[in-house]
N, C-alpha and C. Protein backbone atom coordinates (compact mmCIF):
# COMPACT_ATOMS: atom_id res chain seq x y z
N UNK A 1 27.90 40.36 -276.05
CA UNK A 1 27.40 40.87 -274.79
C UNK A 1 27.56 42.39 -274.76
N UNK A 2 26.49 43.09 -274.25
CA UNK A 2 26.41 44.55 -274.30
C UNK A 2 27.32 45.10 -272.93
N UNK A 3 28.38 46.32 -273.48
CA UNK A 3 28.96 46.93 -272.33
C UNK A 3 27.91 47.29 -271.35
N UNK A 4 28.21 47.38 -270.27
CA UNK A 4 27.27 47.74 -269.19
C UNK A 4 27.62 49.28 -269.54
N UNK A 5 27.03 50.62 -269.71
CA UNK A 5 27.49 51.98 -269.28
C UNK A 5 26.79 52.67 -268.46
N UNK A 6 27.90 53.26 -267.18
CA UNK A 6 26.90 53.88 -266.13
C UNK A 6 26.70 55.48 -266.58
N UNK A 7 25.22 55.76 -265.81
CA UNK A 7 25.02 56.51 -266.38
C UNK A 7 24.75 58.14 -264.90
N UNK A 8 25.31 59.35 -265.55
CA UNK A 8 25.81 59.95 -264.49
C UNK A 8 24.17 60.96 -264.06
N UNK A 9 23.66 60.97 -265.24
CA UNK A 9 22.70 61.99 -265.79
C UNK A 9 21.30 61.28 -266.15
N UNK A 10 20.45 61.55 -265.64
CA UNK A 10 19.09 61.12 -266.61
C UNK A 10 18.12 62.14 -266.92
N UNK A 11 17.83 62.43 -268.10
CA UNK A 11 16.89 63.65 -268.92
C UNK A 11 15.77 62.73 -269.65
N UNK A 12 14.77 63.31 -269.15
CA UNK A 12 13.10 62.53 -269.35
C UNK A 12 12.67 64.06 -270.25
N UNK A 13 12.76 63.91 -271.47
CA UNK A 13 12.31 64.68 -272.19
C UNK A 13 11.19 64.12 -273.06
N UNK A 14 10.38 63.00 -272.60
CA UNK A 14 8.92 62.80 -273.37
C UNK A 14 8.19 63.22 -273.07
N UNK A 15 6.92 63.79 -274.61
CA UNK A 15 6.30 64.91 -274.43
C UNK A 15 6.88 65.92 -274.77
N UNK A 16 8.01 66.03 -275.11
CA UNK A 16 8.25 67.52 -275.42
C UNK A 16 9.08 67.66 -276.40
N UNK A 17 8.81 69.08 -277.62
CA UNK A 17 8.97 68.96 -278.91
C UNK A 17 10.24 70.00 -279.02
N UNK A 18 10.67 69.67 -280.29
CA UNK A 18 12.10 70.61 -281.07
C UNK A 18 11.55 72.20 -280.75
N UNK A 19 12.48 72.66 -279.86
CA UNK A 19 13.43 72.55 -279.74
C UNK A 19 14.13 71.64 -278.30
N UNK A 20 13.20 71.66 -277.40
CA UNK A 20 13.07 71.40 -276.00
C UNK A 20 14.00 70.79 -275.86
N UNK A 21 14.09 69.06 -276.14
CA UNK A 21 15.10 68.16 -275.85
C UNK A 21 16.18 68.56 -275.91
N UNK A 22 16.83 69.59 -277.02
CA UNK A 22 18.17 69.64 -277.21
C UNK A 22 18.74 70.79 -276.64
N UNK A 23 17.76 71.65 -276.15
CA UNK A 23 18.06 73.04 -274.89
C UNK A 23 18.60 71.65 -273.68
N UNK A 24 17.60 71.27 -272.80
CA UNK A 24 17.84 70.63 -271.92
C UNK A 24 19.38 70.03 -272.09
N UNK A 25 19.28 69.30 -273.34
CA UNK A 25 20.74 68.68 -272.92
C UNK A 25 21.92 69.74 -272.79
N UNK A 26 21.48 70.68 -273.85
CA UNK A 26 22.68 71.94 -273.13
C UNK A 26 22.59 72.13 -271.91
N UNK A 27 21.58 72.30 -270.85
CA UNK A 27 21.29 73.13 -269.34
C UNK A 27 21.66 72.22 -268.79
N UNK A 28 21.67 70.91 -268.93
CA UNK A 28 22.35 70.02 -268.69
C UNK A 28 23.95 69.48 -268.38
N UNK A 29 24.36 69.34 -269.40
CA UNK A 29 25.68 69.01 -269.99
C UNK A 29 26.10 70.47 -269.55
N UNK A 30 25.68 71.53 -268.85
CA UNK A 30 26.61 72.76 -268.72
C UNK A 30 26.81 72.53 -267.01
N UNK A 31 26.56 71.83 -266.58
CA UNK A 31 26.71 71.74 -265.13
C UNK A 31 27.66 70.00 -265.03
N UNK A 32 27.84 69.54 -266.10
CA UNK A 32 28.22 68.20 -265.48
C UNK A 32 29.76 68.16 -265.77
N UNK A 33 30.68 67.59 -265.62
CA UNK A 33 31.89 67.37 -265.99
C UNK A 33 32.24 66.28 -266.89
N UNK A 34 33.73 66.76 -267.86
CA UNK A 34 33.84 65.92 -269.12
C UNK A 34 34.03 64.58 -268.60
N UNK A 35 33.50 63.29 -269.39
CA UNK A 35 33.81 61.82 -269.02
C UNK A 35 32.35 61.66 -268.70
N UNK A 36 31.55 62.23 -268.09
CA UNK A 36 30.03 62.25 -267.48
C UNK A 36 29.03 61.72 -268.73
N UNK A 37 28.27 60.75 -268.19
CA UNK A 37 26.82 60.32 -269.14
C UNK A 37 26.08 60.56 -268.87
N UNK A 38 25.24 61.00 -270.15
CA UNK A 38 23.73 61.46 -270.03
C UNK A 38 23.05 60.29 -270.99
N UNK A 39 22.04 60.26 -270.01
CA UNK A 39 21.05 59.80 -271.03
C UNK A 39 19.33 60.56 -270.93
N UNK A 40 19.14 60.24 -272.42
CA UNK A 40 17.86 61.17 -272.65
C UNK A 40 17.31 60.22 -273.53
N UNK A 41 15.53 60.61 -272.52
CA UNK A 41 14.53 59.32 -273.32
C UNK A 41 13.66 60.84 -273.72
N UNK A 42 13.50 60.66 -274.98
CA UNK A 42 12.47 61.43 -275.80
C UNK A 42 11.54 60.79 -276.55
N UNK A 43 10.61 61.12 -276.72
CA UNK A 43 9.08 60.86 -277.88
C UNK A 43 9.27 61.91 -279.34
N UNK A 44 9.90 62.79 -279.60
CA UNK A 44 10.07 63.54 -280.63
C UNK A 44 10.71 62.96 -281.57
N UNK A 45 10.31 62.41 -282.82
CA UNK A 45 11.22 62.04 -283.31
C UNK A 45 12.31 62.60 -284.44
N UNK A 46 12.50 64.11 -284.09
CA UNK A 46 13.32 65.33 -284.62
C UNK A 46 14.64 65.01 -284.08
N UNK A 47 14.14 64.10 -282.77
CA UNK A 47 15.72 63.69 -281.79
C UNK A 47 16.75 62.75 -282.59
N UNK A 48 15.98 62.13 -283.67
CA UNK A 48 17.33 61.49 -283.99
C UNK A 48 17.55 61.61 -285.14
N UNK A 49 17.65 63.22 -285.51
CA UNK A 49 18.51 64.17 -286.07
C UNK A 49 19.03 65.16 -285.44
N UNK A 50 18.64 65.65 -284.17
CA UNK A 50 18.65 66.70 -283.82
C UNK A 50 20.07 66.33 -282.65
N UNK A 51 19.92 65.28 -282.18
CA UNK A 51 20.81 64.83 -280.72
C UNK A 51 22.21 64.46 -281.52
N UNK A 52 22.08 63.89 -282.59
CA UNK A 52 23.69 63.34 -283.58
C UNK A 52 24.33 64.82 -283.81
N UNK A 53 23.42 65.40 -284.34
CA UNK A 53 23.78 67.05 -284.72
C UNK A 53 24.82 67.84 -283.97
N UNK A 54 24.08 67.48 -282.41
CA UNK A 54 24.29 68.33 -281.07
C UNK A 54 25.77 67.38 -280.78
N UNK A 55 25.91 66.09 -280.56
CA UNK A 55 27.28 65.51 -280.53
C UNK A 55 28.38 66.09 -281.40
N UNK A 56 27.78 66.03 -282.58
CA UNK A 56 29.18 66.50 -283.68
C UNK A 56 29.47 68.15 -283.84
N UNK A 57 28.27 68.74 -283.52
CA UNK A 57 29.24 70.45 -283.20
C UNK A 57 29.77 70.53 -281.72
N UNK A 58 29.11 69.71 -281.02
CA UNK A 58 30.17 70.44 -279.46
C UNK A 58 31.18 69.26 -279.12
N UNK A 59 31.32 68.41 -280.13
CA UNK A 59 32.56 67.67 -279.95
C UNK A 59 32.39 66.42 -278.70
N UNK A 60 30.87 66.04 -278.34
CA UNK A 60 30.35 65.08 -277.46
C UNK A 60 30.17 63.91 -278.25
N UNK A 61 30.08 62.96 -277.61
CA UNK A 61 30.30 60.99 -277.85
C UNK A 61 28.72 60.76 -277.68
N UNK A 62 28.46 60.67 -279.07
CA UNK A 62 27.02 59.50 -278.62
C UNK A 62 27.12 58.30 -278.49
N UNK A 63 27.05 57.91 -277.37
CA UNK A 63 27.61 56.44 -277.18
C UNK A 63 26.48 55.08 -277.55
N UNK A 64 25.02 55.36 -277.42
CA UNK A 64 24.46 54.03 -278.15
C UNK A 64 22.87 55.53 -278.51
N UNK A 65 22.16 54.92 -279.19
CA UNK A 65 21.12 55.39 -280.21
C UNK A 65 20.22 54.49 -280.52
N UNK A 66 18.92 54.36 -279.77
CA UNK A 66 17.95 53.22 -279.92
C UNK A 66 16.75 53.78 -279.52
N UNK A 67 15.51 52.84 -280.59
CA UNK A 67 14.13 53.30 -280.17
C UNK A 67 13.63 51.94 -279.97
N UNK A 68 12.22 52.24 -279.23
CA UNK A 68 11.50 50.99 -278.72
C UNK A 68 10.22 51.72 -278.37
N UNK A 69 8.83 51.17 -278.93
CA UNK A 69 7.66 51.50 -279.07
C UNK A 69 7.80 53.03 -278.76
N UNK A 70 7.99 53.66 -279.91
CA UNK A 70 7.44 55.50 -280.00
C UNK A 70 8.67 56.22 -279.00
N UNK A 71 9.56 55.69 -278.29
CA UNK A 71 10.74 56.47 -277.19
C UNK A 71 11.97 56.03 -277.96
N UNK A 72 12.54 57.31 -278.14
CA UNK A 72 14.11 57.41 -278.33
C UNK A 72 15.12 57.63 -277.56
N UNK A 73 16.01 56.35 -277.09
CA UNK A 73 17.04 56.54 -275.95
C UNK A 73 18.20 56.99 -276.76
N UNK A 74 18.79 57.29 -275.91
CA UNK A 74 20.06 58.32 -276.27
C UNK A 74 21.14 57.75 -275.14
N UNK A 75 22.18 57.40 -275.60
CA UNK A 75 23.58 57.54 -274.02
C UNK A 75 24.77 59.01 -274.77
N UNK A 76 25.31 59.63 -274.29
CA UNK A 76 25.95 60.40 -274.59
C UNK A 76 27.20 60.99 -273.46
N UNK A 77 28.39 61.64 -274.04
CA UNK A 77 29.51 61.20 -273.22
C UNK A 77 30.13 62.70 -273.58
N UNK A 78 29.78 63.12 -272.03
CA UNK A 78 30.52 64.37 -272.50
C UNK A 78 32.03 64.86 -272.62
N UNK A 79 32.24 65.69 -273.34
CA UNK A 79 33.43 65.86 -274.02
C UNK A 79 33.96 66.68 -272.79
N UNK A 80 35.67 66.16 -272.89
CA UNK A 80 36.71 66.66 -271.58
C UNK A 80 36.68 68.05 -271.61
């Protein structure tokens, strides 16, 4: 059975290309507080290299990583 995770943040970044998605989640994630979830649905598929990338230099939790017809969901957990 899948954890339920709530989610604090939602970023609709389909339609829009590298670099876009991964600015947003910075302009983003710079206003929210650590423990806080984001999630981001993108169409680029640069995102799932580009969003793992963005977790492991600023020290953020990607918490699940899934696509479904052409959209890439993202949950992510920002760092304290």
């Amino acid at each position: 059975m899948s954890e339920s995770i709530s989610v604090d943040v939602s970023v609709d970044a389909r339609g829009l290309f590298c670099p876009e998605p991964v600015m947003m989640l910075h302009s983003h994630f710079r206003d929210m507080s650590g423990g806080q979830v984001l999630e981001l649905i993108a169409t680029d598929p640069s995102t799932t290299r580009d969003v793992p990338r963005f977790c492991q230099f600023l020290g953020h939790e990607l918490l699940r990583q899934t696509e479904s017809e052409g959209e890439f969901h993202y949950l992510l957990r920002k760092c304290e």
